[in-house]
Protein backbone atom coordinates (compact mmCIF):
# COMPACT_ATOMS: atom_id res chain seq x y z
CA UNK A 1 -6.00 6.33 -77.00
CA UNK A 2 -3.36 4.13 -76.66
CA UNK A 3 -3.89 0.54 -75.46
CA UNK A 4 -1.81 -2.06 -73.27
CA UNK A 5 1.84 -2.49 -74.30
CA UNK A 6 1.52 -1.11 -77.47
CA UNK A 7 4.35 -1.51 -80.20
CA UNK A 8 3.19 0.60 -82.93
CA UNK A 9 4.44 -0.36 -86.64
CA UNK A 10 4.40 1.17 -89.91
CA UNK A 11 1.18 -0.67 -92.27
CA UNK A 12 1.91 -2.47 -95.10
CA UNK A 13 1.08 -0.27 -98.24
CA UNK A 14 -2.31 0.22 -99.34
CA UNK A 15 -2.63 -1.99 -102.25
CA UNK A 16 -3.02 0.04 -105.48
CA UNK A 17 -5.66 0.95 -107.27
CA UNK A 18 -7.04 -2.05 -109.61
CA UNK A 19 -5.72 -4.41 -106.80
CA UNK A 20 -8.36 -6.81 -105.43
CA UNK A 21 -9.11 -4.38 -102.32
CA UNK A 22 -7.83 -1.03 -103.52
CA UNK A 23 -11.18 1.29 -102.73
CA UNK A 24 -13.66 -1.49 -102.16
CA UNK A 25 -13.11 -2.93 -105.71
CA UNK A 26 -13.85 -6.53 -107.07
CA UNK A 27 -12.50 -9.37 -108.97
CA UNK A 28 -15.12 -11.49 -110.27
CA UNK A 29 -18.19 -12.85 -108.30
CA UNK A 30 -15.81 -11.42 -105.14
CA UNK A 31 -16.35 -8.15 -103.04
CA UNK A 32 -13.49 -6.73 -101.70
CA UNK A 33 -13.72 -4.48 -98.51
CA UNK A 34 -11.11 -3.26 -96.22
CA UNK A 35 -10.16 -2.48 -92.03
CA UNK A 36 -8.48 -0.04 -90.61
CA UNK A 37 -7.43 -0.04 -87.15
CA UNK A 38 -3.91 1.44 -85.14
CA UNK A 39 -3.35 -0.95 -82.84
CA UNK A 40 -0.94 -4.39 -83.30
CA UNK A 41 -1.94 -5.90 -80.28
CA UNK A 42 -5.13 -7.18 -82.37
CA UNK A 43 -3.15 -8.43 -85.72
CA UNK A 44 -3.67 -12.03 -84.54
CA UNK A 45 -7.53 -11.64 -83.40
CA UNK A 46 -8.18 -10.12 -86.76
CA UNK A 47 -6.75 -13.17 -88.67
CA UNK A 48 -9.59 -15.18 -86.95
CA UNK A 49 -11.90 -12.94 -87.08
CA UNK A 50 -11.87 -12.54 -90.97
CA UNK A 51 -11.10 -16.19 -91.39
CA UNK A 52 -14.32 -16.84 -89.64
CA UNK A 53 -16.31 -14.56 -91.42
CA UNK A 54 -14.95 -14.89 -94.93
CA UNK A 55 -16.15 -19.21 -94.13
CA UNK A 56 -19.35 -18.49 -93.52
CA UNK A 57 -19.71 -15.70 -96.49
CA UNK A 58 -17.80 -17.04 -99.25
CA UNK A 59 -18.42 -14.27 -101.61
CA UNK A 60 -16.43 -11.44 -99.30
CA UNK A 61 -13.54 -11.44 -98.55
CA UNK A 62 -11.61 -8.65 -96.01
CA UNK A 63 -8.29 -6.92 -96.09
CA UNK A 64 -6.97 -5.63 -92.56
CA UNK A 65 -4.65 -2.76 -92.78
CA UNK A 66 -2.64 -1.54 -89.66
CA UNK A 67 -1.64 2.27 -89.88
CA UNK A 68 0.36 3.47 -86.23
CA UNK A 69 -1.32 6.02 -84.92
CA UNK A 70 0.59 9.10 -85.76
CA UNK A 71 -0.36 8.18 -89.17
CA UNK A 72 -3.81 6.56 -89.24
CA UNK A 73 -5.98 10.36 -88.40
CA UNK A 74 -4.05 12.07 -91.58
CA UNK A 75 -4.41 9.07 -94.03
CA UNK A 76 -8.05 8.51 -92.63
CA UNK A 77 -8.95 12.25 -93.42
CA UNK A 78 -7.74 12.20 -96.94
CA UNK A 79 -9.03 8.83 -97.66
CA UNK A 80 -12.50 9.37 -96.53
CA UNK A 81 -13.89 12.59 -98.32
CA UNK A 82 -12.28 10.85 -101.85
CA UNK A 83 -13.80 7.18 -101.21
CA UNK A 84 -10.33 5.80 -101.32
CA UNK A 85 -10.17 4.56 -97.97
CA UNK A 86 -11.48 1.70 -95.36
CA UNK A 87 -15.01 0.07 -95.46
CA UNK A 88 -14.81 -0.09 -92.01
CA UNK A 89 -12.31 1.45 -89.78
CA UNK A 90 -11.98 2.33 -85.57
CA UNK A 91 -13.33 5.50 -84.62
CA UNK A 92 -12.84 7.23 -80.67
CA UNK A 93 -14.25 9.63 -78.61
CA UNK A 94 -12.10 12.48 -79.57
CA UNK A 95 -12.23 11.76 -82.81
CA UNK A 96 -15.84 11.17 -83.37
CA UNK A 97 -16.57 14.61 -82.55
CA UNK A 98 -14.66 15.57 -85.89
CA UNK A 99 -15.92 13.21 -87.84
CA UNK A 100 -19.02 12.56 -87.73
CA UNK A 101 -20.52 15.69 -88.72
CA UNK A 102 -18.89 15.46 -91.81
CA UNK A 103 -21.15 13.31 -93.73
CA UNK A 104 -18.11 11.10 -94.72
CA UNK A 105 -18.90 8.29 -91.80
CA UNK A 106 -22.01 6.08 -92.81
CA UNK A 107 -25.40 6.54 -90.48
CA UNK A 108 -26.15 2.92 -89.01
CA UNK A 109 -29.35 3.47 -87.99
CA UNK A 110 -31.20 1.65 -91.39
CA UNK A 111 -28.70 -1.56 -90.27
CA UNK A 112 -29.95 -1.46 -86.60
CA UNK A 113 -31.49 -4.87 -87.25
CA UNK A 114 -28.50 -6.21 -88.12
CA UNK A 115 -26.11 -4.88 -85.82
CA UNK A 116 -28.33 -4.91 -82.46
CA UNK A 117 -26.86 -2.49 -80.51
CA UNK A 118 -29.64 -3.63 -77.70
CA UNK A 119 -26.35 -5.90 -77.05
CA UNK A 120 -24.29 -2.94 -75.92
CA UNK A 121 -24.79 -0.62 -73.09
CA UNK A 122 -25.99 3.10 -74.11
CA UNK A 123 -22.82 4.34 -72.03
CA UNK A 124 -20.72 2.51 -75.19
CA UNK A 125 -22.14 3.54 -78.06
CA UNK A 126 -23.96 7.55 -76.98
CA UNK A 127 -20.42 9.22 -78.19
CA UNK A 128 -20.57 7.86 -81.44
CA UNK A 129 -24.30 9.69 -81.72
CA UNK A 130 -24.82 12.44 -83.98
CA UNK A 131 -28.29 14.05 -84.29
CA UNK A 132 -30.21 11.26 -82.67
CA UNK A 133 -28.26 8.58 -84.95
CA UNK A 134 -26.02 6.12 -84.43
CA UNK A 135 -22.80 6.25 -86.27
CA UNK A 136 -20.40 3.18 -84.69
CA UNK A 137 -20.48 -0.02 -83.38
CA UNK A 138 -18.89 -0.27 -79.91
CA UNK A 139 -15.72 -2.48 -80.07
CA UNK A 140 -13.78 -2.54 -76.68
CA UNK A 141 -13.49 0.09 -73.72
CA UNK A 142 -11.27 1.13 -70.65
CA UNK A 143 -11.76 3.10 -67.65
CA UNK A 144 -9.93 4.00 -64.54
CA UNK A 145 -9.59 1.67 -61.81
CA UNK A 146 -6.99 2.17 -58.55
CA UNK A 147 -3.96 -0.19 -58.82
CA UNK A 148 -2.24 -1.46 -55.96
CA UNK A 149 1.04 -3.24 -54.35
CA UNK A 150 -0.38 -5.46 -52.01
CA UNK A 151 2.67 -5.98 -50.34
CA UNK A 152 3.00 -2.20 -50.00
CA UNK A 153 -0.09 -1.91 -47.63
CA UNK A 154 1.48 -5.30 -45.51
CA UNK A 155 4.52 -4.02 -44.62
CA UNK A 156 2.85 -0.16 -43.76
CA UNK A 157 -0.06 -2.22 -41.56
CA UNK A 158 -2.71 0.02 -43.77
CA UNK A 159 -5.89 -1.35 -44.69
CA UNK A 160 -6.59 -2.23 -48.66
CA UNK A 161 -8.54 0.33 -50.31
CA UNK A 162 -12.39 -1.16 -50.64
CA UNK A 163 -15.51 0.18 -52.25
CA UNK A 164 -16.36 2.59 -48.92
CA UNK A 165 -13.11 4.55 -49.46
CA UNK A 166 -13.01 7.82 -49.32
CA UNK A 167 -10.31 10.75 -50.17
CA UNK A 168 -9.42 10.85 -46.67
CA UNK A 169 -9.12 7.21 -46.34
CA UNK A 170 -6.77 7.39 -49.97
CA UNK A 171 -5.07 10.73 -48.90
CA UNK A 172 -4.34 9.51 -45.89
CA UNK A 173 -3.15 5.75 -47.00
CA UNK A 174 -0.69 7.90 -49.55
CA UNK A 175 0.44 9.16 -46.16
CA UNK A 176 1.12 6.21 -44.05
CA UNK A 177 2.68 4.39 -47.29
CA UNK A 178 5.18 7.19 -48.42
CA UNK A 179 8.59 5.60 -46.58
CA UNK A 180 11.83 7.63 -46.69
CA UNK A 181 15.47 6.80 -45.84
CA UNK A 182 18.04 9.34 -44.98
CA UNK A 183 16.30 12.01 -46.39
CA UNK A 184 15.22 10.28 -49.30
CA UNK A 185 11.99 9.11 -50.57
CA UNK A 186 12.34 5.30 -51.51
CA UNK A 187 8.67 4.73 -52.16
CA UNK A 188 5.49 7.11 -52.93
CA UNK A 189 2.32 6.73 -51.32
CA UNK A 190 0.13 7.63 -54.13
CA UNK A 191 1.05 8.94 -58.14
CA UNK A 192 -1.10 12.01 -58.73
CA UNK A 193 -1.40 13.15 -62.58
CA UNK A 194 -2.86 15.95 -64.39
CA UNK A 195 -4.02 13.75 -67.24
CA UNK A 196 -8.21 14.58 -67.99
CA UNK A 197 -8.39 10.30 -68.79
CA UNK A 198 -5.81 8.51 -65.99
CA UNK A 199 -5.32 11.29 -63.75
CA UNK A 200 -7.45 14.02 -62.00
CA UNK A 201 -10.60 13.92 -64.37
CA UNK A 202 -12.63 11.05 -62.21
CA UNK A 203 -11.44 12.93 -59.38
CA UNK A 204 -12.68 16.01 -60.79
CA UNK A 205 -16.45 14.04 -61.20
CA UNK A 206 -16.46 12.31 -58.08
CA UNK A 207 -16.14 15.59 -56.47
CA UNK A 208 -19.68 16.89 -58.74
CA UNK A 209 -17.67 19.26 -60.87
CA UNK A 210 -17.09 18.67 -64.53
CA UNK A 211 -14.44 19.55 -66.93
CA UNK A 212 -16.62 21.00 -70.30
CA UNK A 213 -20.38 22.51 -69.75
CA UNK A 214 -23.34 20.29 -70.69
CA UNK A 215 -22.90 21.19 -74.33
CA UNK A 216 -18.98 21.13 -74.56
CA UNK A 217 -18.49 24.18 -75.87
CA UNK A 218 -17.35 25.59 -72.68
CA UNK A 219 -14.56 24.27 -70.18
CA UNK A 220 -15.32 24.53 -66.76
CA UNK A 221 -12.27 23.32 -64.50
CA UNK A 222 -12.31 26.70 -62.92
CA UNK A 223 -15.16 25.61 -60.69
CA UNK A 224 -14.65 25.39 -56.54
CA UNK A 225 -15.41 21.44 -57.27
CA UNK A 226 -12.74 20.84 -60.05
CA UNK A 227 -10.52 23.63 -57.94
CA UNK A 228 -10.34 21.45 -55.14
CA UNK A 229 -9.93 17.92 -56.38
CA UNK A 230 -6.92 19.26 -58.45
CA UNK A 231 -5.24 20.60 -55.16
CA UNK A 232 -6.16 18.26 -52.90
CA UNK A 233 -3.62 16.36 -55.10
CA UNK A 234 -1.40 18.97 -55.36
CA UNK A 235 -1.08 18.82 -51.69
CA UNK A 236 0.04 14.96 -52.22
CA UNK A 237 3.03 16.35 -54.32
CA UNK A 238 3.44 19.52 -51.78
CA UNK A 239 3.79 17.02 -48.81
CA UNK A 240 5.87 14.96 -50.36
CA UNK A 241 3.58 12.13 -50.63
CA UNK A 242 3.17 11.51 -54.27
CA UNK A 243 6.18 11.92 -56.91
CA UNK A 244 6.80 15.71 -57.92
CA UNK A 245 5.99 15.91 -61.56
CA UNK A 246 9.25 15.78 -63.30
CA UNK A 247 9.83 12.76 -61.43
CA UNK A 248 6.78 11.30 -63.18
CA UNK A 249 7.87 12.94 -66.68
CA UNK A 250 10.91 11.10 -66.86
CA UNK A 251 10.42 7.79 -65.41
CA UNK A 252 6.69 7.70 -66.11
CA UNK A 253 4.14 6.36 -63.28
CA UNK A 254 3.70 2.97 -64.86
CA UNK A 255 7.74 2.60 -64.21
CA UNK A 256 7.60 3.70 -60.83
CA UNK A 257 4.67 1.56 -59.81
CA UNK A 258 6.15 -1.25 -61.47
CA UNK A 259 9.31 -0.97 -59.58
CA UNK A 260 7.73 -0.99 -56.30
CA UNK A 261 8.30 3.08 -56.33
CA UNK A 262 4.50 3.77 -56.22
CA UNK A 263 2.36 2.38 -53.63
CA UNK A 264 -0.72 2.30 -55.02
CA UNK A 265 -2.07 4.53 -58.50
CA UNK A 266 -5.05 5.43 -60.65
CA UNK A 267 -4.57 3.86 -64.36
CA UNK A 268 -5.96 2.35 -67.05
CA UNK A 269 -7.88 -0.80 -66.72
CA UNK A 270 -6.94 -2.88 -69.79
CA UNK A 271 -3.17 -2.30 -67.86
CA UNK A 272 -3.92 -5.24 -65.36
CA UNK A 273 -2.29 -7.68 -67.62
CA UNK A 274 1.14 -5.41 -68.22
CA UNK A 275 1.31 -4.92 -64.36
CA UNK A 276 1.06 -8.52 -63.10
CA UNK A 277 3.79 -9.42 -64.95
CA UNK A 278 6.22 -7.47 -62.75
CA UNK A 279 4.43 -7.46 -59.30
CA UNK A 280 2.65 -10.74 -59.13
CA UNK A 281 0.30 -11.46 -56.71
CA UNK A 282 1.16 -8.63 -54.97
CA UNK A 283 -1.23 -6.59 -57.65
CA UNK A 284 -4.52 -5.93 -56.40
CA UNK A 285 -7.40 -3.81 -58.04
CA UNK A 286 -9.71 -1.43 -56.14
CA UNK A 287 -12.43 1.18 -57.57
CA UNK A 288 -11.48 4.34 -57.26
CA UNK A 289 -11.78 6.38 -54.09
CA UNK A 290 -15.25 8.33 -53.61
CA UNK A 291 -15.97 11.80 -52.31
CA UNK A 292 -19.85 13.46 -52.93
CA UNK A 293 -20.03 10.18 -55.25
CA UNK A 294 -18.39 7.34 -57.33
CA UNK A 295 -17.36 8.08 -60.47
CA UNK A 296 -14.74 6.81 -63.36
CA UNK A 297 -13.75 8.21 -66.78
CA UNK A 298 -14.20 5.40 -69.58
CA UNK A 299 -13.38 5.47 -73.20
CA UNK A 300 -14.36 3.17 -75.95
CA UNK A 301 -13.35 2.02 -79.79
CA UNK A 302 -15.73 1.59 -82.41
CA UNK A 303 -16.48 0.00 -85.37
CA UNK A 304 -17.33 3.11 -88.12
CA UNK A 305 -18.16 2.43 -91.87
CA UNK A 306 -17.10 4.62 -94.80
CA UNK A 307 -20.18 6.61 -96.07
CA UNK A 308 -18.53 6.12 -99.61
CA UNK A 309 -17.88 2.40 -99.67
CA UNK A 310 -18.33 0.79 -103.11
CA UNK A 311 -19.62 -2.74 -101.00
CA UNK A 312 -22.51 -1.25 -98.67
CA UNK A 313 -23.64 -5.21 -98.59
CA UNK A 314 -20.95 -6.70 -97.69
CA UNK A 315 -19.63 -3.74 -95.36
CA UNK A 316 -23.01 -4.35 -93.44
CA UNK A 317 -22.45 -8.19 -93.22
CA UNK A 318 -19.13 -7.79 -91.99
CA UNK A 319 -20.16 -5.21 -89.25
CA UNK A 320 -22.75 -7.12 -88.36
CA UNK A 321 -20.11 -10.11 -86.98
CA UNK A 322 -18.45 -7.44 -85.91
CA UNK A 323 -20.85 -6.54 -83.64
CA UNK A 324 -21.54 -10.06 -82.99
CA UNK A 325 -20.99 -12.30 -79.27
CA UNK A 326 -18.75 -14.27 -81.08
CA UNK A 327 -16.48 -11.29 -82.43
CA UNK A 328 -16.43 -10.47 -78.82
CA UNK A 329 -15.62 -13.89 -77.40
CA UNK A 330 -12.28 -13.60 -79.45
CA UNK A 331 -11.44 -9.68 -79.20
CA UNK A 332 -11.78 -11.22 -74.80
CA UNK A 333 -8.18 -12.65 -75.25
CA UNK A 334 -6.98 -9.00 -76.46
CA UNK A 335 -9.36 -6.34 -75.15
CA UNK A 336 -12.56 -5.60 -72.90
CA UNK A 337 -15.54 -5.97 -74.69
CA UNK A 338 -17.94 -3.60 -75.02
CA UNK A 339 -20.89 -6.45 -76.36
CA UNK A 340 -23.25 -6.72 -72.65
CA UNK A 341 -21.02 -9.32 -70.71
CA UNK A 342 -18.34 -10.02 -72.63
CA UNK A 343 -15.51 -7.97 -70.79
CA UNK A 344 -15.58 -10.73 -67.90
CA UNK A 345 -13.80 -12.28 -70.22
CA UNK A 346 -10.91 -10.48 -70.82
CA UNK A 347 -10.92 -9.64 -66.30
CA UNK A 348 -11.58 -13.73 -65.28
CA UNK A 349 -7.92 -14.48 -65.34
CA UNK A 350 -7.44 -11.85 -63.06
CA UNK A 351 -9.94 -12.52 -60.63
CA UNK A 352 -7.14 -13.32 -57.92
CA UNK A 353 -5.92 -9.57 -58.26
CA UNK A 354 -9.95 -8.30 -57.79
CA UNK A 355 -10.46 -7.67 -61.58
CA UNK A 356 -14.38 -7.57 -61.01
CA UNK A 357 -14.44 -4.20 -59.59
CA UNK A 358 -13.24 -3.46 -63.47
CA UNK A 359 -16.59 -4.20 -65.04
CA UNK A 360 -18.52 -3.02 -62.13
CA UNK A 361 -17.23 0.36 -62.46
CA UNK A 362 -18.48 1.13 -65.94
CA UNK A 363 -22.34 1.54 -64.33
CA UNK A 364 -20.69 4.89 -62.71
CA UNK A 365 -18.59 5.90 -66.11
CA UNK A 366 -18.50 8.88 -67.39
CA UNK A 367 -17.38 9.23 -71.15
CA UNK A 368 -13.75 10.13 -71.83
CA UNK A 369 -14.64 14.64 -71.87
CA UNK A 370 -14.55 16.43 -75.06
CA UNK A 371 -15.19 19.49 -76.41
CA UNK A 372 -18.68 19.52 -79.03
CA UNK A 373 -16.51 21.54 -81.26
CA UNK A 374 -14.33 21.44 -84.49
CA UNK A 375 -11.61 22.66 -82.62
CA UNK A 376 -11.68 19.79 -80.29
CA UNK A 377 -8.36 18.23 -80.73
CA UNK A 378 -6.46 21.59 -80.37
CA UNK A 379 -8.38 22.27 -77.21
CA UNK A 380 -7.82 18.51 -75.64
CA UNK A 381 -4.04 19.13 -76.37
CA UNK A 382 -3.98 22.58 -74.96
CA UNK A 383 -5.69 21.34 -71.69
CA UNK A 384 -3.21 18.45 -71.45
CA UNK A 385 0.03 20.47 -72.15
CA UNK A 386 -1.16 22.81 -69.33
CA UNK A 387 -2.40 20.84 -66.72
CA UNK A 388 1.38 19.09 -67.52
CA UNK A 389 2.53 22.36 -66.61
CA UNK A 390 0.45 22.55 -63.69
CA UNK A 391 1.49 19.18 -61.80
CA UNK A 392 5.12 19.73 -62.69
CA UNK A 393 5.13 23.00 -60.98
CA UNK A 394 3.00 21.67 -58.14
CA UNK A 395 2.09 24.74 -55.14
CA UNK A 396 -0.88 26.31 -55.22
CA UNK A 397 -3.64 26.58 -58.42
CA UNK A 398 -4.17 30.50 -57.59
CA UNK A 399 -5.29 31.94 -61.48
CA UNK A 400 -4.09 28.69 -63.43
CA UNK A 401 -7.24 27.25 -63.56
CA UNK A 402 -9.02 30.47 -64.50
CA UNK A 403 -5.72 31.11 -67.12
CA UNK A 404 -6.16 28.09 -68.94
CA UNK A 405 -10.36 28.45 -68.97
CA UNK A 406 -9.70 31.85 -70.63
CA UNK A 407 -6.64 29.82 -73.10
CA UNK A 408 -8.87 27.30 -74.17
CA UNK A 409 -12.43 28.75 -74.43
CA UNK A 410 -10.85 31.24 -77.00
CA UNK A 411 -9.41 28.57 -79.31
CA UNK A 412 -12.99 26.95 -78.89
CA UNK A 413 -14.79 29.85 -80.15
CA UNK A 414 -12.63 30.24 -83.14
């Protein structure tokens, strides 16, 4: 996943082996352990982090190491299996369903007492379970929340969207909102998007269909109830109401809505931030519109330790303040946290745009939807290059949906 205005940078080199951290090593009385994590946004977090921890544990002290993200899955993959690599590093949903089977991420259950994952709700840490054990320590989470131009909904005289909505009330909002000028659309009603995490997925739930069977070895988007939440917003794009898909390709939604292009749109909650600065007070937040029931896709970060680390005592120590309120009273000025309460937080300054319907939502979340398979990651990527395909050709599904079962249910039995 990739997080709010994200600048990705190259890592510093890891430091050699001998060096103070290389591998978990040592110089004198000192342990030496190391982080790994993708994401800038958290460099300055994690300099007050560690220099919090390494005051009140004198003997440890931490090396963070930022890796972008089209780097940080191959060097991770190498480094674990040899014992070269982090103490601790991030783990996500996808990605959990590779590793962890592998023996080369450490079981947490024998530090339970330390780490107290009573502190986090089951929804955070249940995708990093393997076999009945626990495996991570939730770190922070997203979901998908509707975003809004308040000033949108003034000018058209439509009500704001509200708890009670439901796809008729959104659909037809999209409608009434979707203004055109000599033949030209100057603003969208509504940005539709094929995307299983920010686009149809939570559509495809609310509607009591799901997109892999209960064991996720099977996908299942050919069903009537992920069939019609995927045309009813089709039919946006058909009508003209939401952006045709190369539209959206090329200027992306978060552009459009920005610009005042977009009415209203489903998107990423830790986005609030990034979209206030352009619109203002005229952003609002809403939950997402309901049909046989509410429902939102969330995914979370956690906090994994190397099976192989040369510090086990000091790893624990460290992931236990990981895990700890106050780690997640200063991750709040970065990132939701997933520690029970914390994420209010992060939403408080936002309260004037309606942020609280962002923590309320998690208690209908559904976990970002993977395949229980090695073959995972080729299958996520196949569904997301076709359902691409899909919105950018807009019409009607006919055999796509049943195509792209039969396309990715054979590279999941390989």
């Amino acid at each position: 996943m990739r997080n709010k205005k994200l600048v990705f940078v190259l890592c510093v080199a890891f430091l050699a082996a001998g060096s103070l951290f290389a591998a978990g090593g040592k110089q004198g009385s000192e342990a030496g352990i190391s982080l790994w994590y993708w994401d800038d946004t958290v460099n300055s977090v994690y300099d007050n982090t560690i220099k919090e921890f390494e005051a009140a544990n004198s003997g440890i002290k931490v090396q963070k190491s930022l890796s972008p993200w089209a780097d940080y899955w191959t060097k991770l993959q190498t480094a674990l299996p040899s014992g070269t690599g982090p103490d601790i590093f991030w783990l996500n949903h996808p990605n959990a369903v590779t590793y962890l089977p592998t023996g080369h991420v450490m079981d947490l259950e024998p530090w339970a007492a330390d780490i107290k994952f009573e502190n986090f709700n089951e929804r955070f840490y249940q995708p990093f379970t393997y076999q009945g054990k626990r495996y991570a320590v939730p770190f922070m989470w997203d979901d998908i929340v509707l975003f809004y131009n308040k000033a949108a909904f003034d000018k058209a005289g439509v009500g704001y969207p509200n708890p009670n909505w439901t796809w008729d009330d959104y659909y037809g909002a999209a409608e009434k909102l979707t203004v055109k000028s000599g033949g030209t659309t100057t603003q969208y009603g509504v940005l539709v998007q094929g995307s299983m995490q920010s686009g149809v997925g939570s559509f495809i739930y609310q509607n009591g269909g799901s997109i892999y069977n209960s064991d996720g070895s099977k996908l299942t988007l050919n069903s009537p109830q992920a069939k019609e939440a995927i045309q009813r917003q089709l039919d946006m794009m058909n009508n003209g109401f939401a952006p045709p898909g190369q539209v959206v390709q090329e200027s992306t939604g978060d552009t459009l809505f920005k610009s005042g292009s977009i009415a209203m749109m489903p998107g990423l909650s830790i986005r609030v931030s990034f979209y206030a600065e352009s619109l203002g007070q005229n952003l609002r937040v809403a939950p997402l519109p309901r049909q046989q029931k509410q429902a939102t896709i969330f995914h979370n970060i956690a906090y994994a330790a190397a099976a192989k680390t040369k510090q086990p005592e000091a790893t624990k120590k460290f992931l236990a303040f990981l895990a700890s309120r106050r780690a997640a009273e200063l991750v709040s000025k970065t990132f939701a946290p997933c520690f029970n309460g914390m994420a209010d937080l992060y939403f408080k300054e936002y309260a004037w745009a309606d942020a609280h319907y962002i923590p309320e939502s998690i208690n209908y979340g559904y976990p970002l939807p993977i395949a229980r398979n090695r073959n995972s990651g080729a299958a996520w990527t196949l569904v997301d290059n076709e359902m691409v395909k899909i919105y950018g050709s807009a019409g009607q599904l006919g055999n796509k949906l049943a195509d792209l079962e039969n396309l990715v249910n054979t590279e999941l039995s390989r």
